[in-house]
N, C-alpha and C. Protein backbone atom coordinates (compact mmCIF):
# COMPACT_ATOMS: atom_id res chain seq x y z
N UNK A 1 -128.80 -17.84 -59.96
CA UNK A 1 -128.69 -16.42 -59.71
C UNK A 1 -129.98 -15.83 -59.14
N UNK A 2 -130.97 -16.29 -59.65
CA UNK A 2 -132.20 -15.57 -59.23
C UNK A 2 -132.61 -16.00 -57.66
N UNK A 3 -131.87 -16.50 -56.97
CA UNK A 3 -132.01 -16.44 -55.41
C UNK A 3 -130.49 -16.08 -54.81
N UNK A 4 -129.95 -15.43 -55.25
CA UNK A 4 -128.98 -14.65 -54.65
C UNK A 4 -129.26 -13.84 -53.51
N UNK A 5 -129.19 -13.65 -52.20
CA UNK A 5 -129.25 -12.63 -51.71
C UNK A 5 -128.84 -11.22 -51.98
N UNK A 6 -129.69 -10.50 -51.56
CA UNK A 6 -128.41 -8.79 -51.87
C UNK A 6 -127.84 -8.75 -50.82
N UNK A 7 -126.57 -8.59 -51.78
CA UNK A 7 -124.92 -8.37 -50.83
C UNK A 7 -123.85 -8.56 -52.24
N UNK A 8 -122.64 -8.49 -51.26
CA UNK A 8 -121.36 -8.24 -52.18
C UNK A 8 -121.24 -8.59 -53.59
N UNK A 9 -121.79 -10.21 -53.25
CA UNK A 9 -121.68 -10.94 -54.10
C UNK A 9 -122.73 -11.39 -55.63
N UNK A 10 -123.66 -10.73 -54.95
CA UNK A 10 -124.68 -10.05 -56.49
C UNK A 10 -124.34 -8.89 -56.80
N UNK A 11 -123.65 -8.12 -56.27
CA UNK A 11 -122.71 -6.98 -56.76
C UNK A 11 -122.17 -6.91 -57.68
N UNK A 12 -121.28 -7.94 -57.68
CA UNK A 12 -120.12 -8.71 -58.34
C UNK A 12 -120.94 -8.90 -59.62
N UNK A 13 -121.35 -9.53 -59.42
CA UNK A 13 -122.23 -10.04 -60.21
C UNK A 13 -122.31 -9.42 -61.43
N UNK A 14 -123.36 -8.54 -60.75
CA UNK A 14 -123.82 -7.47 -62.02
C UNK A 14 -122.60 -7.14 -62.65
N UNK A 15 -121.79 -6.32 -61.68
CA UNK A 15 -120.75 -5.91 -62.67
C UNK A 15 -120.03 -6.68 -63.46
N UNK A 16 -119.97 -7.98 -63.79
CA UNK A 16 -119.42 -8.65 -64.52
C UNK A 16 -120.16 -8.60 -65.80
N UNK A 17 -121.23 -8.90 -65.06
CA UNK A 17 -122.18 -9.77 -66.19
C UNK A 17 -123.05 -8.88 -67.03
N UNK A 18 -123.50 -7.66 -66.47
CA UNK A 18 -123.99 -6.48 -66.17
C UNK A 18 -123.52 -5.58 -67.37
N UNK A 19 -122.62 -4.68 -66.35
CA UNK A 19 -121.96 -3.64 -66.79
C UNK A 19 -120.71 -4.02 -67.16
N UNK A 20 -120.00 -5.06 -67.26
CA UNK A 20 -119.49 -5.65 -68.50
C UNK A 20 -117.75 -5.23 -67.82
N UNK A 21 -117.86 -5.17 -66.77
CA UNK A 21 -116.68 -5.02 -65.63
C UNK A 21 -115.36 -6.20 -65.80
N UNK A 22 -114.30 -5.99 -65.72
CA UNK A 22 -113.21 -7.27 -66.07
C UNK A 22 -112.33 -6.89 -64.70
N UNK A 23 -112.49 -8.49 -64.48
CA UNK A 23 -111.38 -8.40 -62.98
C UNK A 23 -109.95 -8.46 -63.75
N UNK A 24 -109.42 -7.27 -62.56
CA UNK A 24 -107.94 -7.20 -63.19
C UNK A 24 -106.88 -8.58 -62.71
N UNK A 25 -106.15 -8.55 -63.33
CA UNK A 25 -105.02 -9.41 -62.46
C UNK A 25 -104.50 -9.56 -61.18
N UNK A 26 -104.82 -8.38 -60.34
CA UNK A 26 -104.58 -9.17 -59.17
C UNK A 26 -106.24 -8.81 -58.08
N UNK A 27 -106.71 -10.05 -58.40
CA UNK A 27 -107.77 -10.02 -57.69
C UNK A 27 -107.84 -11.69 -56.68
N UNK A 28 -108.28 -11.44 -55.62
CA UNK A 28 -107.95 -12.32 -55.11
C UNK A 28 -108.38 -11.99 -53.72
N UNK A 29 -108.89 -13.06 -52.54
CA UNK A 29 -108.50 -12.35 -51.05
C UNK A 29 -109.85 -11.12 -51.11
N UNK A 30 -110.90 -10.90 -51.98
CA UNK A 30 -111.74 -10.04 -51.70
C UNK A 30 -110.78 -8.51 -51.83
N UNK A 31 -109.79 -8.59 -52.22
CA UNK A 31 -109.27 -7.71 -52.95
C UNK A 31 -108.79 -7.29 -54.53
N UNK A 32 -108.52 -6.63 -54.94
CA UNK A 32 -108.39 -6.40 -56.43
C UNK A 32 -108.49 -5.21 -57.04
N UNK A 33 -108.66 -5.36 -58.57
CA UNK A 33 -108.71 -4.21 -59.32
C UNK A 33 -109.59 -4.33 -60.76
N UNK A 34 -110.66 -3.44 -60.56
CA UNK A 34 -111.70 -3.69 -61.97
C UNK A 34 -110.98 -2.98 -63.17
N UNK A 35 -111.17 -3.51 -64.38
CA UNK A 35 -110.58 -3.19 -65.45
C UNK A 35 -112.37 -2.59 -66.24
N UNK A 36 -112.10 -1.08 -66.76
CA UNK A 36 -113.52 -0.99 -66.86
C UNK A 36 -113.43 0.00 -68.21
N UNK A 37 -114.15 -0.30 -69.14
CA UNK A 37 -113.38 0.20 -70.59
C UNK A 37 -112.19 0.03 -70.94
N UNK A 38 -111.38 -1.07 -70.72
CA UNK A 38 -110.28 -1.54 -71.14
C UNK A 38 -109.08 -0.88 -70.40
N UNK A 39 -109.20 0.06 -69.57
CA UNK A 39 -108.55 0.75 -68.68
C UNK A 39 -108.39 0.40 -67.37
N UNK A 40 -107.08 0.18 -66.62
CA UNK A 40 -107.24 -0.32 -65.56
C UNK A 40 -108.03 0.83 -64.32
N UNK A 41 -108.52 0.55 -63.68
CA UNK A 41 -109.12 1.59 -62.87
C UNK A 41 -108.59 1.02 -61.27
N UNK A 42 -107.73 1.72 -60.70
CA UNK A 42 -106.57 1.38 -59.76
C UNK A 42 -106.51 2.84 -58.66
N UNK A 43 -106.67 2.16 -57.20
CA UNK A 43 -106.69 3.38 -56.17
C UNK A 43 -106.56 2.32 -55.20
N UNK A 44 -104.69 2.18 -55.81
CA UNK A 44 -104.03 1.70 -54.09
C UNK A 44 -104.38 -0.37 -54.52
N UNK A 45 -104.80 -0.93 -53.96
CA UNK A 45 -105.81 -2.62 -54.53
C UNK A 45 -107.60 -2.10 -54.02
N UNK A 46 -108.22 -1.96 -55.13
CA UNK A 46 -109.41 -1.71 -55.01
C UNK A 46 -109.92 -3.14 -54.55
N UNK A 47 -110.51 -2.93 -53.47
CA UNK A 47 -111.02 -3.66 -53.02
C UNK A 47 -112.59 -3.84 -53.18
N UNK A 48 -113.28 -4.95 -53.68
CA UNK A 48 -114.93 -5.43 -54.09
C UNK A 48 -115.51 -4.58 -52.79
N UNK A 49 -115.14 -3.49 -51.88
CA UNK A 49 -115.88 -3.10 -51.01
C UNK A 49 -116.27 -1.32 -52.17
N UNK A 50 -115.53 -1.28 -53.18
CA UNK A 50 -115.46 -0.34 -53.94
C UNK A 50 -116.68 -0.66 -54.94
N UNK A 51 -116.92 -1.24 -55.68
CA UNK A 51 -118.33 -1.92 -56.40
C UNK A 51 -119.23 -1.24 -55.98
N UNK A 52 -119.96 -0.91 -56.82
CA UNK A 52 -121.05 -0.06 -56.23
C UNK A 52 -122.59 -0.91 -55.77
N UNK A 53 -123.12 -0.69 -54.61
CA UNK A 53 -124.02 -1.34 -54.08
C UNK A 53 -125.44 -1.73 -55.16
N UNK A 54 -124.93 -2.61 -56.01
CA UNK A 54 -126.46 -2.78 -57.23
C UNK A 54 -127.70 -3.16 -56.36
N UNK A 55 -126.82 -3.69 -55.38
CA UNK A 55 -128.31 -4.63 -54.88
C UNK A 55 -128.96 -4.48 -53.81
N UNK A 56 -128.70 -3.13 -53.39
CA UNK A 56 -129.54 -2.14 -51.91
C UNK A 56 -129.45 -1.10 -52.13
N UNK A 57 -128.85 -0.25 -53.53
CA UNK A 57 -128.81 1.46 -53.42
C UNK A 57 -129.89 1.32 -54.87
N UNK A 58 -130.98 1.75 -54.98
CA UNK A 58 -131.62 1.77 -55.65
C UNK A 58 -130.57 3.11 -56.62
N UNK A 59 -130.06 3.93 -56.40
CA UNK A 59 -129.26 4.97 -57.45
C UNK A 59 -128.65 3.79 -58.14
N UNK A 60 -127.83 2.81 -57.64
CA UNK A 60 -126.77 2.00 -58.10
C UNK A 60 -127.75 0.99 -59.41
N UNK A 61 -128.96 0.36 -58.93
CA UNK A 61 -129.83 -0.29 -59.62
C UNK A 61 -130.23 0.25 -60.73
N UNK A 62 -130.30 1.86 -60.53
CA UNK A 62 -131.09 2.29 -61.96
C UNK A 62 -130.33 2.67 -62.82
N UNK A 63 -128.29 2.38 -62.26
CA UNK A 63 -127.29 2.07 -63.53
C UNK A 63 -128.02 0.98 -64.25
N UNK A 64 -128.16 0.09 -63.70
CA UNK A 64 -128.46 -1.48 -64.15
C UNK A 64 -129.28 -1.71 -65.35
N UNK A 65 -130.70 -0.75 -65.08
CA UNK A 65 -131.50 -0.97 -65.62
C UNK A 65 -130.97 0.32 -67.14
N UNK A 66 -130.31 1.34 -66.94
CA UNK A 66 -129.96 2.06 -67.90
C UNK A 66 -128.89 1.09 -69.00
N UNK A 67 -128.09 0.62 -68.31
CA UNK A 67 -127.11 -0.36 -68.82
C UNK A 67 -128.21 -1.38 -69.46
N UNK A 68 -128.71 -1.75 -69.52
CA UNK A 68 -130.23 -3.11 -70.23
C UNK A 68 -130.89 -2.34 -71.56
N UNK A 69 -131.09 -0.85 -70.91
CA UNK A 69 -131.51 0.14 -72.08
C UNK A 69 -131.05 0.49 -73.14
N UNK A 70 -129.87 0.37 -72.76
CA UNK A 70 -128.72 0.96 -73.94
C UNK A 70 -128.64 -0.26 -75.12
N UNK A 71 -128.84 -1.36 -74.27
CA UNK A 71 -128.62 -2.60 -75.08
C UNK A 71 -129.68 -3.32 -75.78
N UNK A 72 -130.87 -2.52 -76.03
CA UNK A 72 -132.58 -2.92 -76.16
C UNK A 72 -133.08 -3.19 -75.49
N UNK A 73 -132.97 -3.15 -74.16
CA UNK A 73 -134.19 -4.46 -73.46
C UNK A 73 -134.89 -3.23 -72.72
N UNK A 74 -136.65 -3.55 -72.78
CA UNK A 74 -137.52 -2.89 -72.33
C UNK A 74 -137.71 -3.45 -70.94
N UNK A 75 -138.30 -2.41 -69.88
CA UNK A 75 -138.17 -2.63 -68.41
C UNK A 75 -139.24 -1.77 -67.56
N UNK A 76 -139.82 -2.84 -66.72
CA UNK A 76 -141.24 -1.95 -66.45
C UNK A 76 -140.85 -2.36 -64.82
N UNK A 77 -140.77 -1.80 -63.43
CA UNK A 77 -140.60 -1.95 -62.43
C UNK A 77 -141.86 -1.16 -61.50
N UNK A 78 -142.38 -2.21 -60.72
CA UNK A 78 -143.87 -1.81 -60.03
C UNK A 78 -143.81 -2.74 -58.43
N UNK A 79 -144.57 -2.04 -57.77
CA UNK A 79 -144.61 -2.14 -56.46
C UNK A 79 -146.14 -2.48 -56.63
N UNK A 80 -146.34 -3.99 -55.92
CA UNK A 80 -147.55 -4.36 -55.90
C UNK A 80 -147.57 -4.56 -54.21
N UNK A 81 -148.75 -4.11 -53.59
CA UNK A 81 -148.63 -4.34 -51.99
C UNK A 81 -150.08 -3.53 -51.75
N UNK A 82 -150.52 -3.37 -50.26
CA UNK A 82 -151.55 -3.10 -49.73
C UNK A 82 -151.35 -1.40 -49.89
N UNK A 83 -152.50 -0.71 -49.70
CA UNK A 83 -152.06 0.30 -49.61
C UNK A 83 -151.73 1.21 -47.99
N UNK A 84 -151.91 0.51 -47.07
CA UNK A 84 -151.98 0.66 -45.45
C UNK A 84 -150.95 0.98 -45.69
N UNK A 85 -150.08 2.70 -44.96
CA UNK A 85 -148.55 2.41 -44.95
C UNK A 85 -148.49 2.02 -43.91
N UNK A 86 -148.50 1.70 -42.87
CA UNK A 86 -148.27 1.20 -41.84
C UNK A 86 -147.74 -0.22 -41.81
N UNK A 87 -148.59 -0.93 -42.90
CA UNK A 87 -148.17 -2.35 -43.85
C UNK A 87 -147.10 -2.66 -44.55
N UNK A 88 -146.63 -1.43 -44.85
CA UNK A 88 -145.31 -1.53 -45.68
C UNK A 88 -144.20 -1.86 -45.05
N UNK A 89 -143.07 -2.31 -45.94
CA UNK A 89 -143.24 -2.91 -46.91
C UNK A 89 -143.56 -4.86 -46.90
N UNK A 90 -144.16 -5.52 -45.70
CA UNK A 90 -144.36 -6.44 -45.46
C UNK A 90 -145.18 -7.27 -46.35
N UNK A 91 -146.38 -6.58 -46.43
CA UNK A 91 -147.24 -6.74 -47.06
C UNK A 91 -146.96 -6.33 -48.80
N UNK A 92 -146.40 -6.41 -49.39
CA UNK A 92 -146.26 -6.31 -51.18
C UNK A 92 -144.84 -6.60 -51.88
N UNK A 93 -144.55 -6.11 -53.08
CA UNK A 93 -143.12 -6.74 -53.43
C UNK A 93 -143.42 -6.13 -54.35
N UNK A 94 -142.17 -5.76 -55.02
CA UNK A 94 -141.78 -5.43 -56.18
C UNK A 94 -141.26 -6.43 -57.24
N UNK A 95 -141.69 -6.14 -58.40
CA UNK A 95 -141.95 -6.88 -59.50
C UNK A 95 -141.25 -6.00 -60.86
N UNK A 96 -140.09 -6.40 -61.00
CA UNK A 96 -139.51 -6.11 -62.24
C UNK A 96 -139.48 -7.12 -63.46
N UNK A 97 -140.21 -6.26 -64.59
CA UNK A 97 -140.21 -7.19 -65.63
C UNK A 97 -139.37 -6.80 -67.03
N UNK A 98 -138.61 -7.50 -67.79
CA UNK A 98 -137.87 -6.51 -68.44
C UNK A 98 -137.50 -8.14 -69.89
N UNK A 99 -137.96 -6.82 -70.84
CA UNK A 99 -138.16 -7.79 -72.43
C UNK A 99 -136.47 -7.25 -72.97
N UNK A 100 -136.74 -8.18 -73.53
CA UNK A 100 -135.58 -8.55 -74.43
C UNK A 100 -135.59 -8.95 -75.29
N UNK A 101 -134.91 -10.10 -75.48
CA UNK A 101 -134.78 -11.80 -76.20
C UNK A 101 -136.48 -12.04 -75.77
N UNK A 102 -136.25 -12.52 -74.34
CA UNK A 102 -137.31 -12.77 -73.46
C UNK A 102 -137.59 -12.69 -73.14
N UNK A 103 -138.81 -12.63 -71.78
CA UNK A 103 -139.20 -11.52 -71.04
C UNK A 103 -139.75 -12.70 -69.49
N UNK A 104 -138.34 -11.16 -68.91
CA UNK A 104 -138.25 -11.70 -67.23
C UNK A 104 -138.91 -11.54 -66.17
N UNK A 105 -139.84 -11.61 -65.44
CA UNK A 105 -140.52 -11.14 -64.48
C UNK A 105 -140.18 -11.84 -63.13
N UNK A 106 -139.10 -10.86 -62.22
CA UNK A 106 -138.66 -11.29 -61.21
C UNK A 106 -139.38 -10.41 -59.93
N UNK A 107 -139.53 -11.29 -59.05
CA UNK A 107 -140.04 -10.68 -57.70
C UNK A 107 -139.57 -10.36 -56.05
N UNK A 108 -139.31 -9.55 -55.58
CA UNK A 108 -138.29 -9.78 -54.40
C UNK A 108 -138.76 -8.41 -53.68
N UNK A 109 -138.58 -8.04 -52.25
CA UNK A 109 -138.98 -7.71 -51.20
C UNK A 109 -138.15 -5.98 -51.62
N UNK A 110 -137.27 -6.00 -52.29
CA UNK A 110 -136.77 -4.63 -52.60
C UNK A 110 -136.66 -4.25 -54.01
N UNK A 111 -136.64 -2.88 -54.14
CA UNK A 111 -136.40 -2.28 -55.91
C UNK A 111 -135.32 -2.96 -56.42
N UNK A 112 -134.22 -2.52 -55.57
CA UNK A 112 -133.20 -3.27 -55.80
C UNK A 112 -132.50 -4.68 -56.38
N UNK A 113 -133.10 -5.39 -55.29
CA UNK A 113 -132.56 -6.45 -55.69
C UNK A 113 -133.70 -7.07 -56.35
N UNK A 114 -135.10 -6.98 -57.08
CA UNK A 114 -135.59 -7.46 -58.00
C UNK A 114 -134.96 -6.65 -59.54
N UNK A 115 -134.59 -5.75 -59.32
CA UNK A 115 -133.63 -5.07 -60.39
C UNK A 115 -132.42 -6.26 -60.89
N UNK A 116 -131.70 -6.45 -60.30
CA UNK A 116 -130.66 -7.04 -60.35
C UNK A 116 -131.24 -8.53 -60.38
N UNK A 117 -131.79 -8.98 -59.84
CA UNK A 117 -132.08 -10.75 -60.19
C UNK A 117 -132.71 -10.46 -61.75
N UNK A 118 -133.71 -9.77 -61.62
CA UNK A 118 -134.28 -9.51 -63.48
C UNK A 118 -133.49 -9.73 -64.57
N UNK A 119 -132.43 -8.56 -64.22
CA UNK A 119 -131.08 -8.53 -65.10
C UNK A 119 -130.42 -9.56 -65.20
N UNK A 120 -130.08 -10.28 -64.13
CA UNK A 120 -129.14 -11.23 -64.11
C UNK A 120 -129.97 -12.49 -65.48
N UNK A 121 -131.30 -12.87 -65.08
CA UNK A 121 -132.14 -13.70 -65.74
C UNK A 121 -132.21 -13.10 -66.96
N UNK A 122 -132.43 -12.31 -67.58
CA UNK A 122 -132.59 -11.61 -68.75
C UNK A 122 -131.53 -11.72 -69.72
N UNK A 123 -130.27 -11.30 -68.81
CA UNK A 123 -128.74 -11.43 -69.84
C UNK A 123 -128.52 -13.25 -69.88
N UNK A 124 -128.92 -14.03 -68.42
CA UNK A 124 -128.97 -15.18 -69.11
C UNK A 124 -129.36 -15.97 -70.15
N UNK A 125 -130.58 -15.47 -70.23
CA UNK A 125 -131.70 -15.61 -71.34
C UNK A 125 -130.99 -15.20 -72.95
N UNK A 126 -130.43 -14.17 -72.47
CA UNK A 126 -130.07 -13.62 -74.01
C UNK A 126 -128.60 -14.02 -74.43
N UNK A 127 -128.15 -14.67 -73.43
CA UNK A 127 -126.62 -15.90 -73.77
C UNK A 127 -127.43 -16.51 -74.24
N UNK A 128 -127.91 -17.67 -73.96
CA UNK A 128 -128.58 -18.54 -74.58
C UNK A 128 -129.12 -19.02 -75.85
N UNK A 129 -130.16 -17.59 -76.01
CA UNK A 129 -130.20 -17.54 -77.75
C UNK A 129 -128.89 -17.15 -78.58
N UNK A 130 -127.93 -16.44 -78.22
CA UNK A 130 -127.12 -16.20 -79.11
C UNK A 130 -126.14 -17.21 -79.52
């Protein structure tokens, strides 16, 4: 997981694993329907283009990290880079680190998607011990 690109499919992701999202029964074909509090949540076959972007809308990411909160895990997210803006964002990366069980420190070129690889590593981490 922790070299996933951001796109659809770390999307997915999260919301499974994440925010605790259940594919409905007819999912299939990149189409479907999320089941989300035990309720089907249905408009027409929701299609995974409906998922909300975890892993390029930084709004969508800081569900992610609220969703980690709720559940104990502490989370510190920092932008290490030059200070030239002209340099940006080439030159630095963001670095999300986030305790739990364990404590994750993932690194990647956006807020975003070091948000979401963190998480992903973190909830792995905390399968594990349990």
């Amino acid at each position: 997981m922790a070299d996933l690109p951001a796109g659809r499919e770390l999307d997915i992701e999260i919301a499974e694993k994440i925010m605790e999202w259940e594919r409905g029964k007819r999912w299939g074909n990149g189409n479907g329907e999320w089941i989300i509090d035990g309720k089907p949540y249905i408009k027409h076959f929701i299609s995974w283009e409906l998922t909300p972007r975890y892993s390029t809308s930084i709004e969508a990411a800081w569900q992610v990290l609220e969703k980690l909160r709720e559940q104990g895990f502490a989370f510190a997210v920092q932008w290490m880079g030059r200070r030239e803006p002209q340099q940006l964002p080439q030159n630095g990366k963001w670095i999300v680190v986030i305790e739990g069980h364990e404590r994750d420190a993932i690194q990647a070129p956006t807020a975003p998607l070091a948000i979401c690889r963190a998480s992903l590593a973190a909830m792995e981490r905390k399968d594990e011990t349990v």
